[in-house]
C-alpha atoms as a PDB file:
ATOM      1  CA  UNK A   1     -12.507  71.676  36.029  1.00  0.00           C
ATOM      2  CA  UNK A   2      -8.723  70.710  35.475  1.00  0.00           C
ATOM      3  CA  UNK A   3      -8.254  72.291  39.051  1.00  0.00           C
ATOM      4  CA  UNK A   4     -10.854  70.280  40.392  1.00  0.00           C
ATOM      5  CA  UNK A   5      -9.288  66.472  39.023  1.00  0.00           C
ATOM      6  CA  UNK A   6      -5.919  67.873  40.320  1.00  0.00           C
ATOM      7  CA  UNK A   7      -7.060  68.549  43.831  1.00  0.00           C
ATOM      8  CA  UNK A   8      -9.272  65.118  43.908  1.00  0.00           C
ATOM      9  CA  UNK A   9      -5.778  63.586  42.452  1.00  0.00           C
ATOM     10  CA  UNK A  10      -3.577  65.340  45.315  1.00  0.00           C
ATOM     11  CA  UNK A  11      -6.342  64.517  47.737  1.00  0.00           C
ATOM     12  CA  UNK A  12      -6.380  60.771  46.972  1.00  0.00           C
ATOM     13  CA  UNK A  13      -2.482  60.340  46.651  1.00  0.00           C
ATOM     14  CA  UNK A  14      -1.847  62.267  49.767  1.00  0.00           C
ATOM     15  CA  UNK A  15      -3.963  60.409  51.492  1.00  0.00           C
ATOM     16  CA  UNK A  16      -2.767  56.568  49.880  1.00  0.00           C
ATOM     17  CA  UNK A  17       0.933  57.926  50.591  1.00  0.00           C
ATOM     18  CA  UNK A  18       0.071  58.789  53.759  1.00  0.00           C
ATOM     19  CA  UNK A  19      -1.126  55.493  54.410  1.00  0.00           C
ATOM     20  CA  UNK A  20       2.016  53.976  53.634  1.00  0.00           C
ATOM     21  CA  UNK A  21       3.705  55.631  56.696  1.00  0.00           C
ATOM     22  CA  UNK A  22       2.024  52.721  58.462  1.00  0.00           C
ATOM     23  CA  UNK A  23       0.833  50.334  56.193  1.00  0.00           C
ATOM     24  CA  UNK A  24       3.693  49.335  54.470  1.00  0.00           C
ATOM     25  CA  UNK A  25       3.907  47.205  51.420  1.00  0.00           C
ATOM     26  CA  UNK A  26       1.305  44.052  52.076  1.00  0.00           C
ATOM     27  CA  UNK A  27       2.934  40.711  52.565  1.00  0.00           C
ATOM     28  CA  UNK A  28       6.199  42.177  52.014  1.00  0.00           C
ATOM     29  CA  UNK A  29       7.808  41.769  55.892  1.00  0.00           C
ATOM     30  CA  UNK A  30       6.835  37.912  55.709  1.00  0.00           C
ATOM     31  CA  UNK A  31       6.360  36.094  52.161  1.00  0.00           C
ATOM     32  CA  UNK A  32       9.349  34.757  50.233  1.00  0.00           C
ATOM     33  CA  UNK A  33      10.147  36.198  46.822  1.00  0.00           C
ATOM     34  CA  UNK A  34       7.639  34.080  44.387  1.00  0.00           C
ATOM     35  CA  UNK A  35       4.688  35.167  47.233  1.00  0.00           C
ATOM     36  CA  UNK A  36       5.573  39.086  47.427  1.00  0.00           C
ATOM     37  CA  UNK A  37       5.836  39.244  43.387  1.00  0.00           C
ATOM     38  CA  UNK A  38       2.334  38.009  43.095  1.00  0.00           C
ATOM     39  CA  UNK A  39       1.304  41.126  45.538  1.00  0.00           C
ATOM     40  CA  UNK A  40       0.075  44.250  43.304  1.00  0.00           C
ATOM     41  CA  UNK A  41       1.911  47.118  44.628  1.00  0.00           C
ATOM     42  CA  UNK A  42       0.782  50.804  44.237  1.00  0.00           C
ATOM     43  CA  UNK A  43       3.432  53.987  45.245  1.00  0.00           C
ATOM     44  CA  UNK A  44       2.741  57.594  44.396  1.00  0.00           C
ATOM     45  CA  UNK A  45       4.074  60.793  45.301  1.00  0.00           C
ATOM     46  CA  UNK A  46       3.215  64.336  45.507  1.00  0.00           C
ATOM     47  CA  UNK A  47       5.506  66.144  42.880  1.00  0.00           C
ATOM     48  CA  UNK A  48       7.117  69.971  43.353  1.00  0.00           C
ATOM     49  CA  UNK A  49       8.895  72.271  42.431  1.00  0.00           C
ATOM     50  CA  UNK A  50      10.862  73.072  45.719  1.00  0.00           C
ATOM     51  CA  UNK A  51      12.208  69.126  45.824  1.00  0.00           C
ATOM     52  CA  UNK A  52      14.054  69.524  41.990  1.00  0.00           C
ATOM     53  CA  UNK A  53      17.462  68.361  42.548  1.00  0.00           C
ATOM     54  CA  UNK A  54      20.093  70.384  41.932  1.00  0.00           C
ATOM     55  CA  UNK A  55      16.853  73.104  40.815  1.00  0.00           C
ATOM     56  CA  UNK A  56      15.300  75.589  40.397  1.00  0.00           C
ATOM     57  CA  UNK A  57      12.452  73.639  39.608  1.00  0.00           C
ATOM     58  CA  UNK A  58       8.787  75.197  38.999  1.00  0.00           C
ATOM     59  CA  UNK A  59       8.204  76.952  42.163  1.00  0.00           C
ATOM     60  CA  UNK A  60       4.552  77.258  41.824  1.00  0.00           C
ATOM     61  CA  UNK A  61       4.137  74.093  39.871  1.00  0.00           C
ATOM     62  CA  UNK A  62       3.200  70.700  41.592  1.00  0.00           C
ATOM     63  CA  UNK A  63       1.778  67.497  40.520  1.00  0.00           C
ATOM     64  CA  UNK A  64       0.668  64.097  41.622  1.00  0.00           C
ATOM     65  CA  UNK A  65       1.320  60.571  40.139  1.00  0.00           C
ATOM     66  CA  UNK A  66       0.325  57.230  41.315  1.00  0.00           C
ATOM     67  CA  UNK A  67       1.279  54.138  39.800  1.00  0.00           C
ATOM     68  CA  UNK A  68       1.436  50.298  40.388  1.00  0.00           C
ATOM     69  CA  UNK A  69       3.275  46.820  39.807  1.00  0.00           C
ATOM     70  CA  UNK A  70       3.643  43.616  40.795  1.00  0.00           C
ATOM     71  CA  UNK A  71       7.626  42.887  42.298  1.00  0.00           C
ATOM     72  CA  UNK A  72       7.999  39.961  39.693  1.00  0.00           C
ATOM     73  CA  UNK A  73       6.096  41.797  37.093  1.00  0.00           C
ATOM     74  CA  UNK A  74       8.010  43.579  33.572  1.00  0.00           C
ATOM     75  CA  UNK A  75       5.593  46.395  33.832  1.00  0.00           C
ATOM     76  CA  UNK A  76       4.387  49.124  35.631  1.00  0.00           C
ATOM     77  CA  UNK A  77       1.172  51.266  34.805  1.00  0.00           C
ATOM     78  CA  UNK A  78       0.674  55.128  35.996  1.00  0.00           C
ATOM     79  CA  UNK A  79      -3.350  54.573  37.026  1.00  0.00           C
ATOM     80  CA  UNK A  80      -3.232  59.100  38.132  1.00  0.00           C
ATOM     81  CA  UNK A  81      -1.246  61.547  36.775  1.00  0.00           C
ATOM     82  CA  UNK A  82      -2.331  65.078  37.181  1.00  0.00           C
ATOM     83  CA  UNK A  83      -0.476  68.368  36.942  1.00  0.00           C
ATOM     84  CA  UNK A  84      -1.214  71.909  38.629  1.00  0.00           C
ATOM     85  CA  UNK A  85       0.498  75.003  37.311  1.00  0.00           C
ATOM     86  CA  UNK A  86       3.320  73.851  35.261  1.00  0.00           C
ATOM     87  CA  UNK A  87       3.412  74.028  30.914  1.00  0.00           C
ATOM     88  CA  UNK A  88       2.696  71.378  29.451  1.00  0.00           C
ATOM     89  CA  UNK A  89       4.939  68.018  30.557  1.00  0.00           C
ATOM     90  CA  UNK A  90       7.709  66.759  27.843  1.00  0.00           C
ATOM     91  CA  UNK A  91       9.431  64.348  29.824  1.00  0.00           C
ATOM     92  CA  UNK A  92       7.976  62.265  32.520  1.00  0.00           C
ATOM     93  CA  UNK A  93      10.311  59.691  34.549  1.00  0.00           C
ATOM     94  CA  UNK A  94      11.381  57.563  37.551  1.00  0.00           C
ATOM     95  CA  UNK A  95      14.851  58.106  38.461  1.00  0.00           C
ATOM     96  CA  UNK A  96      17.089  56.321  40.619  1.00  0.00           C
ATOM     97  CA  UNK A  97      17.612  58.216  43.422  1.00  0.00           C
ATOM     98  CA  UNK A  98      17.096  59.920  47.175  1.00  0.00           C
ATOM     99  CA  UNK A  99      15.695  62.781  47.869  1.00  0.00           C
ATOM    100  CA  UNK A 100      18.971  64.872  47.132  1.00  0.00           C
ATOM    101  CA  UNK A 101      20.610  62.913  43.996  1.00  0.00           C
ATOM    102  CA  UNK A 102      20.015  63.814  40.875  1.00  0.00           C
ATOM    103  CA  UNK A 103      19.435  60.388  39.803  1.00  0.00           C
ATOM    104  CA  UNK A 104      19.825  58.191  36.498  1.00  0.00           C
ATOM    105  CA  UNK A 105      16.097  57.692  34.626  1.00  0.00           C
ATOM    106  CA  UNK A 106      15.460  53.732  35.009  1.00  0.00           C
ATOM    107  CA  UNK A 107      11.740  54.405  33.961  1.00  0.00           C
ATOM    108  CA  UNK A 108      10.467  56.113  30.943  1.00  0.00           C
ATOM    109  CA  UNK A 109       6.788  56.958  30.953  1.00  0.00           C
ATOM    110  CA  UNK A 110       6.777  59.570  28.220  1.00  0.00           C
ATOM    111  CA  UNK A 111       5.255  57.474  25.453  1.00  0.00           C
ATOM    112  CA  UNK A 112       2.225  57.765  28.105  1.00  0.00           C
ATOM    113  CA  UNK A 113       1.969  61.653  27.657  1.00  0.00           C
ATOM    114  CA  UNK A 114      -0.100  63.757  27.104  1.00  0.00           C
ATOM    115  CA  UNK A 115      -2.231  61.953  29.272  1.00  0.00           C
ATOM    116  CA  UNK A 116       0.030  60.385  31.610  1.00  0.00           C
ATOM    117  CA  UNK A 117      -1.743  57.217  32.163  1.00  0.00           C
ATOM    118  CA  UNK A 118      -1.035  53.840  30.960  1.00  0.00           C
ATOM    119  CA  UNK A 119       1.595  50.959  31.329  1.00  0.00           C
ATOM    120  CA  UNK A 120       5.306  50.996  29.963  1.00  0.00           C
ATOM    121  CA  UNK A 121       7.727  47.757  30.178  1.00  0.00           C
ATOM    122  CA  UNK A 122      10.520  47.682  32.689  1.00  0.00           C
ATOM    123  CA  UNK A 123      13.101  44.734  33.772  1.00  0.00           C
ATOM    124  CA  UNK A 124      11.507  42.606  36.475  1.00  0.00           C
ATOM    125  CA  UNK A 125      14.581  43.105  38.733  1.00  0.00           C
ATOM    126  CA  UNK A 126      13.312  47.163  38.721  1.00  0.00           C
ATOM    127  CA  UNK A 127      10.164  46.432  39.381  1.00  0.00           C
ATOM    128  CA  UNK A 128      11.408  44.187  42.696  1.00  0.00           C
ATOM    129  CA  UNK A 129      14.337  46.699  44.191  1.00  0.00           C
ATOM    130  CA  UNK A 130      11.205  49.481  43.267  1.00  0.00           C
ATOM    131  CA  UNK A 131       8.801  47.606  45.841  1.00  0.00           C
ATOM    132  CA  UNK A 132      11.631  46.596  48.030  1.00  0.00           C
ATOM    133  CA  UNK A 133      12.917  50.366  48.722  1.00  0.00           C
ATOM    134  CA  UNK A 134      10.436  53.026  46.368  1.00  0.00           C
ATOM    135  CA  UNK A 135      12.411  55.476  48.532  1.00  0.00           C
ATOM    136  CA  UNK A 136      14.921  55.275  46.581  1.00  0.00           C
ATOM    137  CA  UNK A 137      13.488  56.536  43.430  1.00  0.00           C
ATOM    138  CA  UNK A 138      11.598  59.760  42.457  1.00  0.00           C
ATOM    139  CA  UNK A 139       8.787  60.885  39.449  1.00  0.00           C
ATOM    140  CA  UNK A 140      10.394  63.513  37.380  1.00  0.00           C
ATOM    141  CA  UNK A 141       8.282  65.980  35.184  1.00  0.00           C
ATOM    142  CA  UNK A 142      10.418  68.268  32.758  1.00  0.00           C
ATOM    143  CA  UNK A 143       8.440  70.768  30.293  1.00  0.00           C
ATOM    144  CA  UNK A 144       9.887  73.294  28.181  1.00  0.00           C
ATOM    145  CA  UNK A 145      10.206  75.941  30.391  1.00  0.00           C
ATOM    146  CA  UNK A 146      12.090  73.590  33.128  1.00  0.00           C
ATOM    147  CA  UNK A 147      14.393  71.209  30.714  1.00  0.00           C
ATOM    148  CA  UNK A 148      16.321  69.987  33.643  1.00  0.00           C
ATOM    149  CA  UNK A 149      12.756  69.294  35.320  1.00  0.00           C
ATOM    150  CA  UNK A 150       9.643  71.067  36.310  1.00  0.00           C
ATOM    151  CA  UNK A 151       8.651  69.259  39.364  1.00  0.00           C
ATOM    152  CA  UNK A 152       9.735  66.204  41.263  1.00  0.00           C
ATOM    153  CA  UNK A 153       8.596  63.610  43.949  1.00  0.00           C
ATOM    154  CA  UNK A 154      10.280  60.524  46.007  1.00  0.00           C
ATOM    155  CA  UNK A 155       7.783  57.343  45.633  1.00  0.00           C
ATOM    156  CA  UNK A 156       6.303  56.487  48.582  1.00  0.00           C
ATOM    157  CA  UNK A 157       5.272  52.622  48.791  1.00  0.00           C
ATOM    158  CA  UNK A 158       1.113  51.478  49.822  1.00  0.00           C
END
């Protein structure tokens, strides 16, 4: 069964992430600030081993996390979380960050564990330079077995 909700999870982020390849963020290209932070935002990203910077992250281990915010909002809520093949998660993140930084955390979601799911408090200018550039920033996952982190994914804006 827990294989099952993690392939329906991967299925339905890969496919929203996807989507932002050429959706983009809604009303973001045109609307002034006060419009764009009344736009909910979701981002997501499919988490693994193979992208933990500097690594070695869980090799086999993956995971995938969706999330969303308004740009003018102090929150942001993780709506799926599911994990595939990794111990059980002691840390869960967003870092500042590309795809090859080892980033500082900016967002801490672990009072949401075990579960994942659920909405933490964050600075409103976050939550805007998130939407404006979620490339920028990656979900972390760190167990015990992988302190340094377990799997790892750069947010993808849709």
């Amino acid at each position: 069964m827990r294989r099952t909700r993690f392939l329906v999870a991967t299925a339905a982020a890969a496919a929203l992430v996807a989507g932002a390849a050429t959706a983009g963020i809604a009303g973001s290209a045109s609307a002034d600030d006060d419009d764009r932070d009344a736009v909910t935002v979701q981002f997501g990203a499919l988490l693994t081993g193979a992208a933990e910077v500097p690594g070695p992250g869980d090799m086999d281990g993956a995971a995938a996390v969706v999330a969303r915010t308004k740009a003018g909002s102090n929150q942001i809520c993780v709506i799926a979380f599911a994990t595939n093949q990794i111990a059980d998660p002691t840390l869960f993140h967003i870092h500042q960050g590309g795809p090859t930084v080892a980033g500082p955390v900016v967002v801490d979601f672990v009072p949401l564990l075990p579960s994942g799911l659920g909405c933490v408090k964050v600075d409103r200018k976050l939550t805007r330079a998130i939407v404006k550039d979620p490339s920028g920033y990656y979900f972390n996952i760190h167990n015990a077995d992988f302190l340094p982190g377990a799997v790892r994914g750069t947010l993808a804006g849709f």
